[in-house]
N, C-alpha and C. Protein backbone atom coordinates (compact mmCIF):
# COMPACT_ATOMS: atom_id res chain seq x y z
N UNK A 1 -10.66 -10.52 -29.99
CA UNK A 1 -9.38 -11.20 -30.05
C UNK A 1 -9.58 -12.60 -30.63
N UNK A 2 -8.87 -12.74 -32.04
CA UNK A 2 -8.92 -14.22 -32.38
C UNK A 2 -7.87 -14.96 -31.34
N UNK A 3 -8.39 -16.66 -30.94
CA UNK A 3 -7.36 -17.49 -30.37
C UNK A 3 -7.21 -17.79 -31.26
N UNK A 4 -5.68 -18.54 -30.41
CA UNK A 4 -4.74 -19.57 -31.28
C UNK A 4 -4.67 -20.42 -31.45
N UNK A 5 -4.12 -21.25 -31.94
CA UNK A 5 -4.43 -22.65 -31.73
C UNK A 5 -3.69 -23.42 -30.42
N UNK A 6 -3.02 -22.95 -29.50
CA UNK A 6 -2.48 -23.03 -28.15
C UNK A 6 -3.80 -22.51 -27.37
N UNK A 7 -4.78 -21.70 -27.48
CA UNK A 7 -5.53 -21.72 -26.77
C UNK A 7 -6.85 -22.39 -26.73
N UNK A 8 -6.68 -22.85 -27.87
CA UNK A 8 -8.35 -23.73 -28.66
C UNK A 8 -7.70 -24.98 -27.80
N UNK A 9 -6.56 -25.59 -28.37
CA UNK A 9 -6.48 -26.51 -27.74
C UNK A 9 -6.05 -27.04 -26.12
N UNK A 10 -5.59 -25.84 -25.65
CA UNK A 10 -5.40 -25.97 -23.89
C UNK A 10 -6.73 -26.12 -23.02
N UNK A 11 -7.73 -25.69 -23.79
CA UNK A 11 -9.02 -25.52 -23.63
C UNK A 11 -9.58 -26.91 -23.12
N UNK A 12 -10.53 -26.66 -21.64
CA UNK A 12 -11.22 -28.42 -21.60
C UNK A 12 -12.64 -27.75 -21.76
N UNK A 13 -13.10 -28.43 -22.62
CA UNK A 13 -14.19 -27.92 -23.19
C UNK A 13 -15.41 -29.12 -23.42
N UNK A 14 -14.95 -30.55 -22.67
CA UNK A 14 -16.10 -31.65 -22.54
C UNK A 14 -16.90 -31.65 -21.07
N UNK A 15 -17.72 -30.43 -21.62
CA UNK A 15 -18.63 -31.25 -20.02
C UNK A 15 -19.10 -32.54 -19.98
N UNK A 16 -19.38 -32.57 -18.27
CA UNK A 16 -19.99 -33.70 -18.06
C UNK A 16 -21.01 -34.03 -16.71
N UNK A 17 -21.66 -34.62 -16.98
CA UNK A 17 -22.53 -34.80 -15.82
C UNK A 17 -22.35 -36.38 -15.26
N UNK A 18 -22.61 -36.06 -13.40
CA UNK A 18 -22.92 -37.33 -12.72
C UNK A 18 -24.38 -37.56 -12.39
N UNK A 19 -24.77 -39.24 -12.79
CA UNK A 19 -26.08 -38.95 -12.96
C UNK A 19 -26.15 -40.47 -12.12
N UNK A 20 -27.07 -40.19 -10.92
CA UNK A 20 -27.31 -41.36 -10.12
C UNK A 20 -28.32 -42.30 -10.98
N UNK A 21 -27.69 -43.94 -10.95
CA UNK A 21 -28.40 -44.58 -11.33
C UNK A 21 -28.79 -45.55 -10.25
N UNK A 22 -29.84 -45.72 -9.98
CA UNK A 22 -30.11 -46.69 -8.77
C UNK A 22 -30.45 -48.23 -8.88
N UNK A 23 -30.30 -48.42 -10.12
CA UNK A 23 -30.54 -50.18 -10.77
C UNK A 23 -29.16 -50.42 -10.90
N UNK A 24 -27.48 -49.66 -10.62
CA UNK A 24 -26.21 -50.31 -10.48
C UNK A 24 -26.28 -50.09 -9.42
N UNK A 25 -26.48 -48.84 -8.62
CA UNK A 25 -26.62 -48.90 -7.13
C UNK A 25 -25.36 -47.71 -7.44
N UNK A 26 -25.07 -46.73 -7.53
CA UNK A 26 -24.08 -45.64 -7.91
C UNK A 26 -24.46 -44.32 -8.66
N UNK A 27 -23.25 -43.36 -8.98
CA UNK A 27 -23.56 -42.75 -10.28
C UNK A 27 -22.61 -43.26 -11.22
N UNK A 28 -23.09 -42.70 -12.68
CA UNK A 28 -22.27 -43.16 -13.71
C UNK A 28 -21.94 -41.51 -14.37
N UNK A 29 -20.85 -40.87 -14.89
CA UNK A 29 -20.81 -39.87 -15.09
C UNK A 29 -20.36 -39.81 -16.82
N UNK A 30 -21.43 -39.30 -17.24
CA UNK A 30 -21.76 -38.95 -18.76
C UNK A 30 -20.66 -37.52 -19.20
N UNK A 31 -20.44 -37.77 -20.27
CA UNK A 31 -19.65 -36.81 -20.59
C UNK A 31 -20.14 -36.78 -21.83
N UNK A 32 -19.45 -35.50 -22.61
CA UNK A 32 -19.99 -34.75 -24.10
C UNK A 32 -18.79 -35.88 -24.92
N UNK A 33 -18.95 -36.09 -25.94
CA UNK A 33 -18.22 -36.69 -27.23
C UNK A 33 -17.42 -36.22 -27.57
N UNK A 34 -15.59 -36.47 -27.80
CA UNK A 34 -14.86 -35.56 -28.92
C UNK A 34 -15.63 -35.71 -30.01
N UNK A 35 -14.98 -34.81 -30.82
CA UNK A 35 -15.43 -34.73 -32.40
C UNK A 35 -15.25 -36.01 -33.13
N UNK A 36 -13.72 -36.73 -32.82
CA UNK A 36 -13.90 -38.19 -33.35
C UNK A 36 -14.92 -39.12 -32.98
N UNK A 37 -15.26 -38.76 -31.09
CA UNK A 37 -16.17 -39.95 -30.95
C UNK A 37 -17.93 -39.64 -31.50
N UNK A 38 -17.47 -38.48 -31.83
CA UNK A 38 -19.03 -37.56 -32.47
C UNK A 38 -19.02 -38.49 -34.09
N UNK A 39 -18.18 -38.44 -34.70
CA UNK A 39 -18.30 -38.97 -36.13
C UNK A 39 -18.45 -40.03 -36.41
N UNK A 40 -17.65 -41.20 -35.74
CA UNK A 40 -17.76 -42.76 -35.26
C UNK A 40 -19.13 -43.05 -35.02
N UNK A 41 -19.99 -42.32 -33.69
CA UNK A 41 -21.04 -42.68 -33.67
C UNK A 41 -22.11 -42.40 -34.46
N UNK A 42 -22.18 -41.09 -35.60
CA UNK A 42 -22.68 -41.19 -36.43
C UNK A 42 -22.49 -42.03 -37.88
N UNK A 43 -21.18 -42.31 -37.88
CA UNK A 43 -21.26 -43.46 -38.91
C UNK A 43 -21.56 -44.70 -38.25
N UNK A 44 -21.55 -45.02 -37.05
CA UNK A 44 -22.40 -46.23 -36.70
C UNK A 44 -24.15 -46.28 -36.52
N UNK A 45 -24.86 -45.15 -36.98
CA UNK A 45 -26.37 -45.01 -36.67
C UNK A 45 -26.73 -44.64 -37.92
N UNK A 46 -26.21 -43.85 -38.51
CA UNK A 46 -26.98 -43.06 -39.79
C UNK A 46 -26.20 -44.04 -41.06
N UNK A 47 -26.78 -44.09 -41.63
CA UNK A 47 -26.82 -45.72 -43.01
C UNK A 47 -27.23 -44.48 -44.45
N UNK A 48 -26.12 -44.39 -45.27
CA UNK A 48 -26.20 -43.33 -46.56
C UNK A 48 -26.85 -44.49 -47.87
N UNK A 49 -27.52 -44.63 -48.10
CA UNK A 49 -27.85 -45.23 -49.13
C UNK A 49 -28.33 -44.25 -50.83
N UNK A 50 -27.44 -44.06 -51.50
CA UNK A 50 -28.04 -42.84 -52.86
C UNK A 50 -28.17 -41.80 -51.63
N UNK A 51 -29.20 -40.94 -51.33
CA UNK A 51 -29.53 -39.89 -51.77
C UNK A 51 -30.19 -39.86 -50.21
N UNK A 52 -30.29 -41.04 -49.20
CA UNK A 52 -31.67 -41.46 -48.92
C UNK A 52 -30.99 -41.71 -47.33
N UNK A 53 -30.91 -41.46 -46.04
CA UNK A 53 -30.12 -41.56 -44.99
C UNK A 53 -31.01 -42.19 -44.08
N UNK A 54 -30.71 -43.12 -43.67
CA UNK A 54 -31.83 -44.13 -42.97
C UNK A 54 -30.83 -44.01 -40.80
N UNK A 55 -31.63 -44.41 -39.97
CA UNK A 55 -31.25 -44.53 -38.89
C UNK A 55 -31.22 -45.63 -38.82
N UNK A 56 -29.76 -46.37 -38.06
CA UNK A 56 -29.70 -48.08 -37.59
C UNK A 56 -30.07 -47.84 -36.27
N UNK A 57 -31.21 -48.44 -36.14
CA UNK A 57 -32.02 -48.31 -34.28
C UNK A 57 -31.01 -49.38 -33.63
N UNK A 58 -30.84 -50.38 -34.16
CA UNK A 58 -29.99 -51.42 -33.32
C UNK A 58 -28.81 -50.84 -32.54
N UNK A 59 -29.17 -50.93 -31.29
CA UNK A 59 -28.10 -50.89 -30.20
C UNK A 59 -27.76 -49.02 -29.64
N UNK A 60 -29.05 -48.21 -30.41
CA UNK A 60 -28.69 -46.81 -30.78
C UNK A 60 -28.46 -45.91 -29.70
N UNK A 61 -28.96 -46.80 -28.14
CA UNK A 61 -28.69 -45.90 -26.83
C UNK A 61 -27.20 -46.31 -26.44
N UNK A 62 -26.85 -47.28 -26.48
CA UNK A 62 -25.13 -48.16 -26.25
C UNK A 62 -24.84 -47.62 -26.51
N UNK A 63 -24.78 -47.59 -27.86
CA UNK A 63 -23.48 -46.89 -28.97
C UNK A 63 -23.41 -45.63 -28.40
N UNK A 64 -24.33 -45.06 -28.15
CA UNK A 64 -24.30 -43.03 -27.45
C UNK A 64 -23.26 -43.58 -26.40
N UNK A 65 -24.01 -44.12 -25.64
CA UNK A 65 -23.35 -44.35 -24.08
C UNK A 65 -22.03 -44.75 -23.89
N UNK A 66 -21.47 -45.82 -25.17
CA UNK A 66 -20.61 -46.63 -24.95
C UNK A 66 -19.39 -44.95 -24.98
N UNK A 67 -19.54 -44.42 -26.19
CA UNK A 67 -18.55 -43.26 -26.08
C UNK A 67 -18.70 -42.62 -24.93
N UNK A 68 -19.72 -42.01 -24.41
CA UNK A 68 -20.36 -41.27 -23.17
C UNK A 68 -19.73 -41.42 -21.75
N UNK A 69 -19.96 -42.82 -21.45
CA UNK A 69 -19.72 -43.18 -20.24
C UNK A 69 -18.40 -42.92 -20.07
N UNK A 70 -17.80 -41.95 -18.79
CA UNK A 70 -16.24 -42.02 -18.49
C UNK A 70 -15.89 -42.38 -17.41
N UNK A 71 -14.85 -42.44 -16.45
CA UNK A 71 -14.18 -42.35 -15.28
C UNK A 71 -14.03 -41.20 -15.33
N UNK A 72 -13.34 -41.23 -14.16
CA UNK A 72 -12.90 -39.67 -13.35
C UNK A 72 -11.87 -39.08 -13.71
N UNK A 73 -11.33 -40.17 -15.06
CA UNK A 73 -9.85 -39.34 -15.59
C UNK A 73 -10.51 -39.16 -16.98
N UNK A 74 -11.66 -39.09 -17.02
CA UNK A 74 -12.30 -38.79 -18.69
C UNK A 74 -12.17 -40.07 -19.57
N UNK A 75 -11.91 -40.80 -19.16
CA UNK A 75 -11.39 -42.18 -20.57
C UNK A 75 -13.00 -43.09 -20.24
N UNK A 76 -13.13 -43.75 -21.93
CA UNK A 76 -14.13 -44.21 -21.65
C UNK A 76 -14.29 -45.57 -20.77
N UNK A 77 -15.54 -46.23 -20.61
CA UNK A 77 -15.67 -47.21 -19.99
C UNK A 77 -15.60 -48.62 -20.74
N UNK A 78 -16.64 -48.00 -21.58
CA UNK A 78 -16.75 -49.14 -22.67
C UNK A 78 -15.99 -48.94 -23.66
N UNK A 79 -15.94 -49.88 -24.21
CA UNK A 79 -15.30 -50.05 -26.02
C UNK A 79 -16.19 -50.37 -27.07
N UNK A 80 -15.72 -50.09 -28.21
CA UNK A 80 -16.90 -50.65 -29.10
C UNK A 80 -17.38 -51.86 -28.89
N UNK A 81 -16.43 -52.60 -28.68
CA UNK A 81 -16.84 -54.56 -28.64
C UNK A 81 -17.29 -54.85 -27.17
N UNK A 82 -17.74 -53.56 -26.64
CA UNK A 82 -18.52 -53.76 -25.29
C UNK A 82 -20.11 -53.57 -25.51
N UNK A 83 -20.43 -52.86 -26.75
CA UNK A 83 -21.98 -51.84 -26.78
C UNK A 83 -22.46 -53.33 -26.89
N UNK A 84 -22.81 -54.36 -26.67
CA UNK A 84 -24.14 -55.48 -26.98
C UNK A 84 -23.94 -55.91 -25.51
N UNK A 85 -22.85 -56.08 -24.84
CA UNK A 85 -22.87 -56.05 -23.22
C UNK A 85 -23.97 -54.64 -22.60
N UNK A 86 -23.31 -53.51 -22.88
CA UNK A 86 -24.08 -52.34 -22.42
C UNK A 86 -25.43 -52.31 -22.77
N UNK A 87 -26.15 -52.71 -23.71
CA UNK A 87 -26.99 -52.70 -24.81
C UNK A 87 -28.01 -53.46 -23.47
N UNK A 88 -27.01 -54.50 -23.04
CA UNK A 88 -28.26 -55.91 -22.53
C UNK A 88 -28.42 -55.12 -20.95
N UNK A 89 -28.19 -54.10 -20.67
CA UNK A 89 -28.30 -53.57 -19.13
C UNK A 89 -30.21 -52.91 -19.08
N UNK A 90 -30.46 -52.63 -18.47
CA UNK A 90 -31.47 -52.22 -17.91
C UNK A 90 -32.06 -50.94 -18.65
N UNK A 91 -33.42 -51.05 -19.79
CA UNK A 91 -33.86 -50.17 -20.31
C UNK A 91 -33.69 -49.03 -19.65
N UNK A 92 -34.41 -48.86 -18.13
CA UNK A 92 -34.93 -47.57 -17.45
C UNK A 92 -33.68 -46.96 -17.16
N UNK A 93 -32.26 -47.81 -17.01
CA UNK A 93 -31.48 -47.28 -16.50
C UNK A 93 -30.85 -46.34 -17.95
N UNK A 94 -30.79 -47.37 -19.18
CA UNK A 94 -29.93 -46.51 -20.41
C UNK A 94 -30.79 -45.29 -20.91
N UNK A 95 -32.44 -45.52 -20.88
CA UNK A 95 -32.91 -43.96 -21.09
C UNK A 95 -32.55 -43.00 -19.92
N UNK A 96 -32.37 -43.37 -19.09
CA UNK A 96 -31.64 -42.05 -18.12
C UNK A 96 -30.54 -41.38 -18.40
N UNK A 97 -29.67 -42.53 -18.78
CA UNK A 97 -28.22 -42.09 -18.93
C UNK A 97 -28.01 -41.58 -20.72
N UNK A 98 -29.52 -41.96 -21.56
CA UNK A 98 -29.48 -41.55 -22.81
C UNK A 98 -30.08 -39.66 -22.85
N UNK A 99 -30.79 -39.86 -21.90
CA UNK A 99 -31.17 -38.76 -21.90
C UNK A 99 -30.40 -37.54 -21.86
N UNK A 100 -29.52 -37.38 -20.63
CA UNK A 100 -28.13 -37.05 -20.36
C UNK A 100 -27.67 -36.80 -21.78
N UNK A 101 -27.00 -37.92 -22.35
CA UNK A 101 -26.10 -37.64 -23.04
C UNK A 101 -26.49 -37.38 -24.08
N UNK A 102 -27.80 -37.08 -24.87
CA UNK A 102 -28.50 -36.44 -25.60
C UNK A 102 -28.84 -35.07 -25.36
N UNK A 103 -28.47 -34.43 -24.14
CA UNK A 103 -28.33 -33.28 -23.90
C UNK A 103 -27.41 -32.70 -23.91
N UNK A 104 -26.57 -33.28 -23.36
CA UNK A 104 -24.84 -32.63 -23.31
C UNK A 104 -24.43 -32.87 -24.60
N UNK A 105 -24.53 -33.44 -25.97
CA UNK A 105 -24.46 -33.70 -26.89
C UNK A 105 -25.03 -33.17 -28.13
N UNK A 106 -26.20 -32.29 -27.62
CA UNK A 106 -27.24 -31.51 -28.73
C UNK A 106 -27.61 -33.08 -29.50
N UNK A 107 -27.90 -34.03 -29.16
CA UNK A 107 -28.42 -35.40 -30.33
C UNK A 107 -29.95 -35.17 -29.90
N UNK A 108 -30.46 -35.36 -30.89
CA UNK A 108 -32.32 -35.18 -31.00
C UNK A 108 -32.39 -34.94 -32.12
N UNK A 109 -33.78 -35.26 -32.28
CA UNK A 109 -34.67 -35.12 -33.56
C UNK A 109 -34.54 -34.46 -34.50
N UNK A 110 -33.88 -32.96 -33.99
CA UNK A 110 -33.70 -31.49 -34.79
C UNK A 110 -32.42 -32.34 -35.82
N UNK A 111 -31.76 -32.51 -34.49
CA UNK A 111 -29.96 -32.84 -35.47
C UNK A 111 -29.90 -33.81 -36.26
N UNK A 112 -30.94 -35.24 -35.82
CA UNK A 112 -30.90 -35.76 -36.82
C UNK A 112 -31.76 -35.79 -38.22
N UNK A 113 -32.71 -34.47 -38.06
CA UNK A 113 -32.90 -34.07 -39.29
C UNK A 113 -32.35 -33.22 -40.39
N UNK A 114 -31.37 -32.32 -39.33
CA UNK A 114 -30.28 -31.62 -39.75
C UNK A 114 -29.37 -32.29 -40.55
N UNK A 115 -28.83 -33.67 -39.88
CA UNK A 115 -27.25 -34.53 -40.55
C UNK A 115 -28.61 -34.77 -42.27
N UNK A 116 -29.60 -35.20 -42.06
CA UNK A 116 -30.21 -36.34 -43.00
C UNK A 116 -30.19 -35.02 -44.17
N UNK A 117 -30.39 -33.47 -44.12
CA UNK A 117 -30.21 -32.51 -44.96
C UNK A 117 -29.35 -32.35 -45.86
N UNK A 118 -28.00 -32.58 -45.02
CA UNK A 118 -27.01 -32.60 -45.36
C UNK A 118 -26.46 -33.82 -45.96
């Protein structure tokens, strides 16, 4: 049975995980990216120069996170003009919460050798 587009879109289809962080003293609950916030953050990391696709490391766990991080009604936490606030938080704590959202996200090594193919 093909769906429709009433059913593609009735569809909640962003998981998400709660992931205790113990350097805020809470959890923070990570969620998967829409497709817009999927494209945004790749035009904020991956740099097209000719032929030649370079990674911007600056700020590259934020920027995941800043889309990532939600409340309990799904909306994010941060904003873009928040990621150098988020950025300055606690290494051990953003590879935790990068980790996460590099999973729920398929982002790794593979994909970003995949986008640089393409």
């Amino acid at each position: 049975m093909l769906l429709s587009k009433e059913d593609i879109l009735s569809q909640s289809d962003l998981p998400f995980e709660d992931v205790d962080v113990p350097e805020w003293g809470g959890k923070v609950r990570v969620r998967t990216m829409t497709g817009s916030q999927r494209d945004a953050w790749e035009t904020s990391v991956y740099v097209t120069k000719g032929d030649v696709v370079e990674v911007n490391r600056d700020e590259f766990r934020a920027k995941l996170l800043a889309r990532c991080i939600v409340n309990e009604k799904g909306e994010r936490l941060f904003t873009d003009k928040e990621i150098s606030a988020l950025s300055g938080k606690s290494s051990k704590a953003l590879d935790r919460l990068f980790a996460v959202a590099q999973e729920l996200n398929a982002v790794g090594r593979k994909e970003a050798e995949d986008l640089k193919k393409k």
